[in-house]
N, C-alpha and C. Protein backbone atom coordinates (compact mmCIF):
# COMPACT_ATOMS: atom_id res chain seq x y z
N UNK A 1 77.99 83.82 139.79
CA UNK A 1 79.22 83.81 139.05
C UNK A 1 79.68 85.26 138.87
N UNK A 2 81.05 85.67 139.38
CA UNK A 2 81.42 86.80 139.34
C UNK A 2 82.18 87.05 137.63
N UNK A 3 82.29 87.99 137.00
CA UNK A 3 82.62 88.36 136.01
C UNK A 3 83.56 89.61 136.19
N UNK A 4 84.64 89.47 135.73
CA UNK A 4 86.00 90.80 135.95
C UNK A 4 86.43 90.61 134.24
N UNK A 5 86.31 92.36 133.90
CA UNK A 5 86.85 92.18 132.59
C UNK A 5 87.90 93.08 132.64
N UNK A 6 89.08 92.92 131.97
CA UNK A 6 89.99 94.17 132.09
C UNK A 6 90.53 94.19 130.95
N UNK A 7 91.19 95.46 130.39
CA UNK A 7 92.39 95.96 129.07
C UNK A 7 93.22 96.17 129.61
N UNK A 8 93.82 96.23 128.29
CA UNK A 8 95.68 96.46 128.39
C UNK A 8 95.25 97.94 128.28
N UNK A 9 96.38 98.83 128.07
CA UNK A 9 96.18 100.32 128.05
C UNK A 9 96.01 100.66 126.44
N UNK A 10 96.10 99.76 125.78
CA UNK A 10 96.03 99.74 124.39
C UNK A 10 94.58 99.78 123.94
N UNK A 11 93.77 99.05 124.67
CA UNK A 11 92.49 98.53 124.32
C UNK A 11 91.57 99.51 124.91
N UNK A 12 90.75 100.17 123.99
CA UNK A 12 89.65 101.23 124.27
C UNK A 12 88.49 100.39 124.39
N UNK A 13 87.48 100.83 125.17
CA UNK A 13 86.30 100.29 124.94
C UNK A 13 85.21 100.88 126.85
N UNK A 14 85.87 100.82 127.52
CA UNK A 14 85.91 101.20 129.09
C UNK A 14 84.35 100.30 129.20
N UNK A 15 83.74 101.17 130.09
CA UNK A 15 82.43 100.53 130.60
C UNK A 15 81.61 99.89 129.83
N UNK A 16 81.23 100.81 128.65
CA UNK A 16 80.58 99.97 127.44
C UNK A 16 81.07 97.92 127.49
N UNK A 17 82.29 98.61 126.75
CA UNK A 17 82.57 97.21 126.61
C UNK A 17 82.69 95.79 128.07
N UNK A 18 83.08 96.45 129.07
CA UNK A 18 82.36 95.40 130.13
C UNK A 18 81.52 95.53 130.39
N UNK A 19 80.14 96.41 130.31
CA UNK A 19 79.07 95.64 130.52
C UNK A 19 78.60 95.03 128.59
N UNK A 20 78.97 95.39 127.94
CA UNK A 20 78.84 94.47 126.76
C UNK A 20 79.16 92.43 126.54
N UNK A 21 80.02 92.34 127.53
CA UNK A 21 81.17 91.52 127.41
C UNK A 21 80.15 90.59 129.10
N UNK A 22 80.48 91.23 129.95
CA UNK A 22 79.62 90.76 130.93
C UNK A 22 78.29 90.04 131.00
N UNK A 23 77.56 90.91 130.03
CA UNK A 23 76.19 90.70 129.80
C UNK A 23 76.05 89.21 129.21
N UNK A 24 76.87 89.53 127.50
CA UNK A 24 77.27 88.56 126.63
C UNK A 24 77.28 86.83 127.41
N UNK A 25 78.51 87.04 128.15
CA UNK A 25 79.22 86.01 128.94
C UNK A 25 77.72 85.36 129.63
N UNK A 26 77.42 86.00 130.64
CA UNK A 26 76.05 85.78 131.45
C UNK A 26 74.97 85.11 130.66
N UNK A 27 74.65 85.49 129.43
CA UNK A 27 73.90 84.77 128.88
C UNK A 27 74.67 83.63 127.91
N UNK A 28 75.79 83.46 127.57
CA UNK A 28 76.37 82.08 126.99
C UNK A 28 76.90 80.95 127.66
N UNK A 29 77.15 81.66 129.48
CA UNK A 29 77.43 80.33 130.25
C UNK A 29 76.35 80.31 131.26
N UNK A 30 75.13 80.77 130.96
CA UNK A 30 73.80 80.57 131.65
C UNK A 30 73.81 79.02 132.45
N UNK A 31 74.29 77.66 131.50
CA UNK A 31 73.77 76.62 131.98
C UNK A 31 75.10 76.27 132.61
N UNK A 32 76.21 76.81 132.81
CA UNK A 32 77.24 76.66 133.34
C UNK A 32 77.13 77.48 135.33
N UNK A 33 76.45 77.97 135.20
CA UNK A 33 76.14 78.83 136.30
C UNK A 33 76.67 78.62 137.84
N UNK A 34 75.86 77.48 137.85
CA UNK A 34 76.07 76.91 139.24
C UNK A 34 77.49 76.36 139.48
N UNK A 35 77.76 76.06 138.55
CA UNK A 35 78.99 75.29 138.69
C UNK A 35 80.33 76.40 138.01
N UNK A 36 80.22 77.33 137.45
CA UNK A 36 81.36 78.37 137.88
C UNK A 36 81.23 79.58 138.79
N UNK A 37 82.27 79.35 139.47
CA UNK A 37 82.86 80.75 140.51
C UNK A 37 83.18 82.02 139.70
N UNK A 38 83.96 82.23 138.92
CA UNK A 38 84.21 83.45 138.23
C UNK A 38 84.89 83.22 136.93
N UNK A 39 85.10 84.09 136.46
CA UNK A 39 85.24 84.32 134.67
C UNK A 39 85.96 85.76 134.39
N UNK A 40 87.19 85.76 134.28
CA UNK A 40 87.69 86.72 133.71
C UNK A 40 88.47 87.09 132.37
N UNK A 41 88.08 88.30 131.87
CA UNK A 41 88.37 88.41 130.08
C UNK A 41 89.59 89.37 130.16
N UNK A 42 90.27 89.17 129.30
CA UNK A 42 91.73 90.03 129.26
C UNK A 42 91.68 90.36 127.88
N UNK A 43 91.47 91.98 127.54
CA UNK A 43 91.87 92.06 126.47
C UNK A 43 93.19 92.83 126.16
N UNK A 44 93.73 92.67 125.49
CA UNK A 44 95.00 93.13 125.00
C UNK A 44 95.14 93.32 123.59
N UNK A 45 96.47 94.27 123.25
CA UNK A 45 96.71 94.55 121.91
C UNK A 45 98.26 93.86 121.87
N UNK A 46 98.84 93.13 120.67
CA UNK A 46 99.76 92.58 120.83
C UNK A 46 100.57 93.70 119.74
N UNK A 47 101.48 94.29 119.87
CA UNK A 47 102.39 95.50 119.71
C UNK A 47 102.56 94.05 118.02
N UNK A 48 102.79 95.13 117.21
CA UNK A 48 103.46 94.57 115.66
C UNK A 48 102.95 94.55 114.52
N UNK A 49 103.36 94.04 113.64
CA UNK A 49 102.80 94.50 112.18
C UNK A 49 101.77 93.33 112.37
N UNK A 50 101.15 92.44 112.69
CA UNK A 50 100.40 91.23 112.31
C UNK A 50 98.47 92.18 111.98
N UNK A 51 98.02 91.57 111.61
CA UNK A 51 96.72 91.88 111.42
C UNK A 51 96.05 91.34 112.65
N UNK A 52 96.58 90.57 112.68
CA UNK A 52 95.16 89.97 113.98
C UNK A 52 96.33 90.19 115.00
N UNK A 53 95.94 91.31 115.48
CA UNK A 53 96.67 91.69 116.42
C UNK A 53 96.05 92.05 118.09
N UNK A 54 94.77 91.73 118.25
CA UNK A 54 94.01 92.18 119.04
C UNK A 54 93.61 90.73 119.88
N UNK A 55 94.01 90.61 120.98
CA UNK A 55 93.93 88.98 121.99
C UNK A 55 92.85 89.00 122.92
N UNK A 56 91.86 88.27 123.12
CA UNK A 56 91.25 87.85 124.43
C UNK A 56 91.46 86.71 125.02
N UNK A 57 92.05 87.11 126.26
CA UNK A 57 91.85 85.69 126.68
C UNK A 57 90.44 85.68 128.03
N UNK A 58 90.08 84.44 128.30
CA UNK A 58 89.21 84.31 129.32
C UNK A 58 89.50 83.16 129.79
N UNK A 59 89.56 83.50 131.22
CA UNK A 59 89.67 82.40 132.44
C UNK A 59 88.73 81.92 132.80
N UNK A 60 87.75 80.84 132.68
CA UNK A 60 87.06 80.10 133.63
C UNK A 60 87.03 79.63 134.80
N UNK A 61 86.81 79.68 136.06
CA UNK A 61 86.99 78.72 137.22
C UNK A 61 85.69 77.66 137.74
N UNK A 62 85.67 76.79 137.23
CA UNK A 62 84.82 75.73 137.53
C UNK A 62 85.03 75.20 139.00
N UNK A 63 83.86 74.91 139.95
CA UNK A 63 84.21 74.52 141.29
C UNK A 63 84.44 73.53 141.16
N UNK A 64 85.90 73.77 142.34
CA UNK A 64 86.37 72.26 142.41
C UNK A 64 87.56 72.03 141.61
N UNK A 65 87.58 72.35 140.55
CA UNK A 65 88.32 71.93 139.33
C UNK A 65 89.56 73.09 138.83
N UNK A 66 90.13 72.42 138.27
CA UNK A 66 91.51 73.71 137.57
C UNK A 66 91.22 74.65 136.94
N UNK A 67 91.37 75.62 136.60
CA UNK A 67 90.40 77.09 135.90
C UNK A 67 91.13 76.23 134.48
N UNK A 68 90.34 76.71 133.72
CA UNK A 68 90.14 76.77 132.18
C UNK A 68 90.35 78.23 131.70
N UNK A 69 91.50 78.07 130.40
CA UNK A 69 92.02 79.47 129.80
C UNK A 69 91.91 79.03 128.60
N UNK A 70 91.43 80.09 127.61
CA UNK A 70 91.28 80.04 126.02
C UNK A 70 92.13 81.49 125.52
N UNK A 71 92.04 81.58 124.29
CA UNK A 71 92.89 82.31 123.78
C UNK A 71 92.69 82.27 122.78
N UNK A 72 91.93 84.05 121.89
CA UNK A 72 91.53 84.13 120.55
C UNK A 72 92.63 85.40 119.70
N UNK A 73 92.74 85.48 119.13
CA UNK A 73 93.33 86.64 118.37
C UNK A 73 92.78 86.67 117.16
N UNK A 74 92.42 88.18 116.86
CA UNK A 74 92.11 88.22 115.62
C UNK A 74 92.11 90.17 115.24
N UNK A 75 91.42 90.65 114.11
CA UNK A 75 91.72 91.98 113.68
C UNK A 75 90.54 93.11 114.90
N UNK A 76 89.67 92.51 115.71
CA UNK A 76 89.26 93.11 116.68
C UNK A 76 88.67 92.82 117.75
N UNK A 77 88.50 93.40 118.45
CA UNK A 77 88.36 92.89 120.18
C UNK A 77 87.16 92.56 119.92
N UNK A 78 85.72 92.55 119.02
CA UNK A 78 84.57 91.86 118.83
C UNK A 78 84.85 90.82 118.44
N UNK A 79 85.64 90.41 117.33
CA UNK A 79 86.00 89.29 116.63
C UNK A 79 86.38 88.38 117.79
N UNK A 80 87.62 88.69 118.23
CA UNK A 80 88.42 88.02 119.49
C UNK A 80 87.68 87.60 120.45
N UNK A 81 86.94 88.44 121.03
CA UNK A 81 85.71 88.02 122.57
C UNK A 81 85.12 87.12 121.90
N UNK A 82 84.50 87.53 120.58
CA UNK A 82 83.21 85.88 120.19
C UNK A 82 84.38 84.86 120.10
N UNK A 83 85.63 84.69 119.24
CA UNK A 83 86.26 83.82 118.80
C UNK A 83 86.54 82.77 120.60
N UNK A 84 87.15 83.84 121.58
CA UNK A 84 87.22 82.73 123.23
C UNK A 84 86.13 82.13 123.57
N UNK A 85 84.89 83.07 123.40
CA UNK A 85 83.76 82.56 123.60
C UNK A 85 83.31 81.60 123.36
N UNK A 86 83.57 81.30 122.12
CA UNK A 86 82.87 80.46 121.34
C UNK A 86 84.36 78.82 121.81
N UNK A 87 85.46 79.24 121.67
CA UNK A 87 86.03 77.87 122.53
C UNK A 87 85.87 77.76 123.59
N UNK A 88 85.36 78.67 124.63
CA UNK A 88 85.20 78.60 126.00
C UNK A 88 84.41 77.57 126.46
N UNK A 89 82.96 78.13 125.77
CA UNK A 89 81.81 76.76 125.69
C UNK A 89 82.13 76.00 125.15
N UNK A 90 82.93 75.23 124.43
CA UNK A 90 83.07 73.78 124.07
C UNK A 90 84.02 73.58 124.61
N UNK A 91 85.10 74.04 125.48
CA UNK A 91 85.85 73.62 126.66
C UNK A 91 84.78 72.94 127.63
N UNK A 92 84.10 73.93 127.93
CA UNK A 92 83.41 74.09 129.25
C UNK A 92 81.82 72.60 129.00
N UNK A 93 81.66 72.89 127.88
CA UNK A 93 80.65 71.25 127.20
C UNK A 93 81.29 70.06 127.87
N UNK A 94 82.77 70.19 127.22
CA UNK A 94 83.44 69.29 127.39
C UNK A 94 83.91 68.62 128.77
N UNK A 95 84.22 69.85 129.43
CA UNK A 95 84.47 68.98 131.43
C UNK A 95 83.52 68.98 131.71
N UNK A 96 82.14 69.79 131.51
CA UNK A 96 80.71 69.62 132.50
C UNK A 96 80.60 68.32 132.46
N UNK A 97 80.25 67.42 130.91
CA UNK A 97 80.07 66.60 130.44
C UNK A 97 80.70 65.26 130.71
N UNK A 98 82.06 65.66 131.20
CA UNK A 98 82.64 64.70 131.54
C UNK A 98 82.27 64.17 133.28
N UNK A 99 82.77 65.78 133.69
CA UNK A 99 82.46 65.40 135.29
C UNK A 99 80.86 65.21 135.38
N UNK A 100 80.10 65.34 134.64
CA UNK A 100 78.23 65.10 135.33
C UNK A 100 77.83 63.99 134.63
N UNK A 101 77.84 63.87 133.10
CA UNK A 101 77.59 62.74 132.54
C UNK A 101 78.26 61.31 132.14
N UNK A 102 77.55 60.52 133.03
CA UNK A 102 78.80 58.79 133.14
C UNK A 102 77.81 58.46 131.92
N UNK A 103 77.96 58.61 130.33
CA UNK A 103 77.40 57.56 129.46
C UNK A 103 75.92 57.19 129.56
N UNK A 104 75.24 58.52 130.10
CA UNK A 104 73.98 58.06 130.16
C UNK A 104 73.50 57.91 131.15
N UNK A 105 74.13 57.40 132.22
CA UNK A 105 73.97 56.35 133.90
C UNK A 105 74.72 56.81 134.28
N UNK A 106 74.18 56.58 135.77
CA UNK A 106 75.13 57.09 137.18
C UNK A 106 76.33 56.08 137.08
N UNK A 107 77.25 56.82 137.26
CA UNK A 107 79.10 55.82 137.28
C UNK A 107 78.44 54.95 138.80
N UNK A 108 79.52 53.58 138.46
CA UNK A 108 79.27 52.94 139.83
C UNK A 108 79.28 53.52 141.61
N UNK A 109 80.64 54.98 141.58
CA UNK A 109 80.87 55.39 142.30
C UNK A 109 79.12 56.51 143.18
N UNK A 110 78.69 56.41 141.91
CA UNK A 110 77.53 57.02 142.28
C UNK A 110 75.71 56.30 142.95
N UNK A 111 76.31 54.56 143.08
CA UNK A 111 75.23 53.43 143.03
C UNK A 111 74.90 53.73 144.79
N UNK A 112 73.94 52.93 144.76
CA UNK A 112 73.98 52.91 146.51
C UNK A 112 74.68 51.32 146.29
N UNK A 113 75.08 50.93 147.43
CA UNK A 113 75.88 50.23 147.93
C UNK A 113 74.54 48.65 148.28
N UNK A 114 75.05 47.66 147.76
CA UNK A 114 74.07 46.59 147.51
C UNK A 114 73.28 46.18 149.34
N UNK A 115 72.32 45.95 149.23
CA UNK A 115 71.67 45.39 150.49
C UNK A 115 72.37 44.20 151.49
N UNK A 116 72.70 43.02 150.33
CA UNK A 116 73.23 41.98 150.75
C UNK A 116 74.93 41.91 149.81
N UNK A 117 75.71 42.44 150.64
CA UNK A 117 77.27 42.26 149.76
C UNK A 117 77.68 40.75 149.63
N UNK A 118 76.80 39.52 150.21
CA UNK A 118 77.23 38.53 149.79
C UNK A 118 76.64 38.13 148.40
N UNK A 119 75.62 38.72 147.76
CA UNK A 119 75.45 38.33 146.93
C UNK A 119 75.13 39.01 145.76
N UNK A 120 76.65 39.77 145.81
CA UNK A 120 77.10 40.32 144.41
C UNK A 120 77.58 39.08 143.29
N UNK A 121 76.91 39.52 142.16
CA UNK A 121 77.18 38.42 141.59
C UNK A 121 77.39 37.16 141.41
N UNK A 122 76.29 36.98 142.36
CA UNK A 122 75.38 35.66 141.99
C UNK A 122 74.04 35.95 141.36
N UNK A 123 74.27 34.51 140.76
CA UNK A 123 72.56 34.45 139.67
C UNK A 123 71.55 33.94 140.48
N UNK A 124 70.49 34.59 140.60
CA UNK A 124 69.13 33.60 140.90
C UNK A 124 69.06 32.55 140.01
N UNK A 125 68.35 31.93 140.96
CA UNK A 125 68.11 29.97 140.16
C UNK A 125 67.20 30.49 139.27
N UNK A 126 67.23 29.85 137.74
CA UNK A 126 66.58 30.05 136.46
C UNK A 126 66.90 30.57 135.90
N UNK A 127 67.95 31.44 136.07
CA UNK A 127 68.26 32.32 135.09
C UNK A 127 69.63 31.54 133.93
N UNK A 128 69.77 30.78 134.28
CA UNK A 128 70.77 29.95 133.07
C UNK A 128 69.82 29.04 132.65
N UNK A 129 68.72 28.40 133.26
CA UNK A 129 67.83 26.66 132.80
C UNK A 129 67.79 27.27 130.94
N UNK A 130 67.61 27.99 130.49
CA UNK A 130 67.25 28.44 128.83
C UNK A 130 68.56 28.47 128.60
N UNK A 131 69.34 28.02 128.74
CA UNK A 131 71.00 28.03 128.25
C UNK A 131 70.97 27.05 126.68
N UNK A 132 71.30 27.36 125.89
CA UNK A 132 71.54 26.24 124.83
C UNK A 132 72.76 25.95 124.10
N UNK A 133 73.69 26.29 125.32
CA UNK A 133 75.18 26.81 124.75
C UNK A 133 75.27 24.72 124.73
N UNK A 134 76.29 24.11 124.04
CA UNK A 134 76.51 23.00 124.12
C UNK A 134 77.64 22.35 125.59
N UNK A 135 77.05 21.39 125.90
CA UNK A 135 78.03 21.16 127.32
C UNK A 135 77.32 21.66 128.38
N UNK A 136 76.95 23.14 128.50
CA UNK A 136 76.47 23.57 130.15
C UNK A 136 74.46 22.82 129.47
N UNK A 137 74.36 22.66 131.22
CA UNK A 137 73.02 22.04 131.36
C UNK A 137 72.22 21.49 131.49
């Protein structure tokens, strides 16, 4: 997984802060690994009187799939990096989870394909004789 971090011209921090930010990242999407291509952090300063004036955003690209973008603001670029971070991974929980885990079990699309296709859904004999519904029997 490649990692690109960049600033606005506003935002001090230079090497320190990408390999701070790099490192960080590397160890919070550890179990995301295989399955993202790259990850890039944007920090910026948003010009104005606001207090939380300081933005990260980070791009995810999951293979296969549409990149994922979050977006934190707050009074500093530490605050901000944990604040994406921290929605990044529960973005990123959230599609792994969807695309790998079917409810426990492999989705049907994932079954092998039956031996005999004539006899999908049919019952073996005995399996209704214990019926005590009224009428069938």
């Amino acid at each position: 997984m490649q990692i690109q971090v960049n600033t606005d011209h506003n935002v001090h921090g230079g090497e320190r802060l990408a390999t701070y930010v790099t490192t960080d990242l590397e160890e919070g999407l550890f179990r995301f690994g295989g399955w993202l291509t790259g990850v890039e952090v944007h920090f910026s300063e948003d010009g104005g009187s606001k207090p939380e004036d300081k933005k990260c955003v980070i791009e995810a690209r999951p293979s296969g799939k549409q990149p994922v973008a979050v977006t934190h603001h707050a009074t500093t670029v530490d605050d901000a990096f944990a604040g994406a971070k921290q929605k990044l991974v529960r973005v990123l929980d959230s599609r792994y989870n969807r695309a790998h885990d079917h409810k426990g079990s492999d989705s049907i699309r994932h079954m092998p394909p039956p031996e005999d296709p004539a006899q999908v859904g049919v019952l073996e004999d005995g399996e209704n004789s214990g019926d005590t519904t009224p009428g069938v029997g």
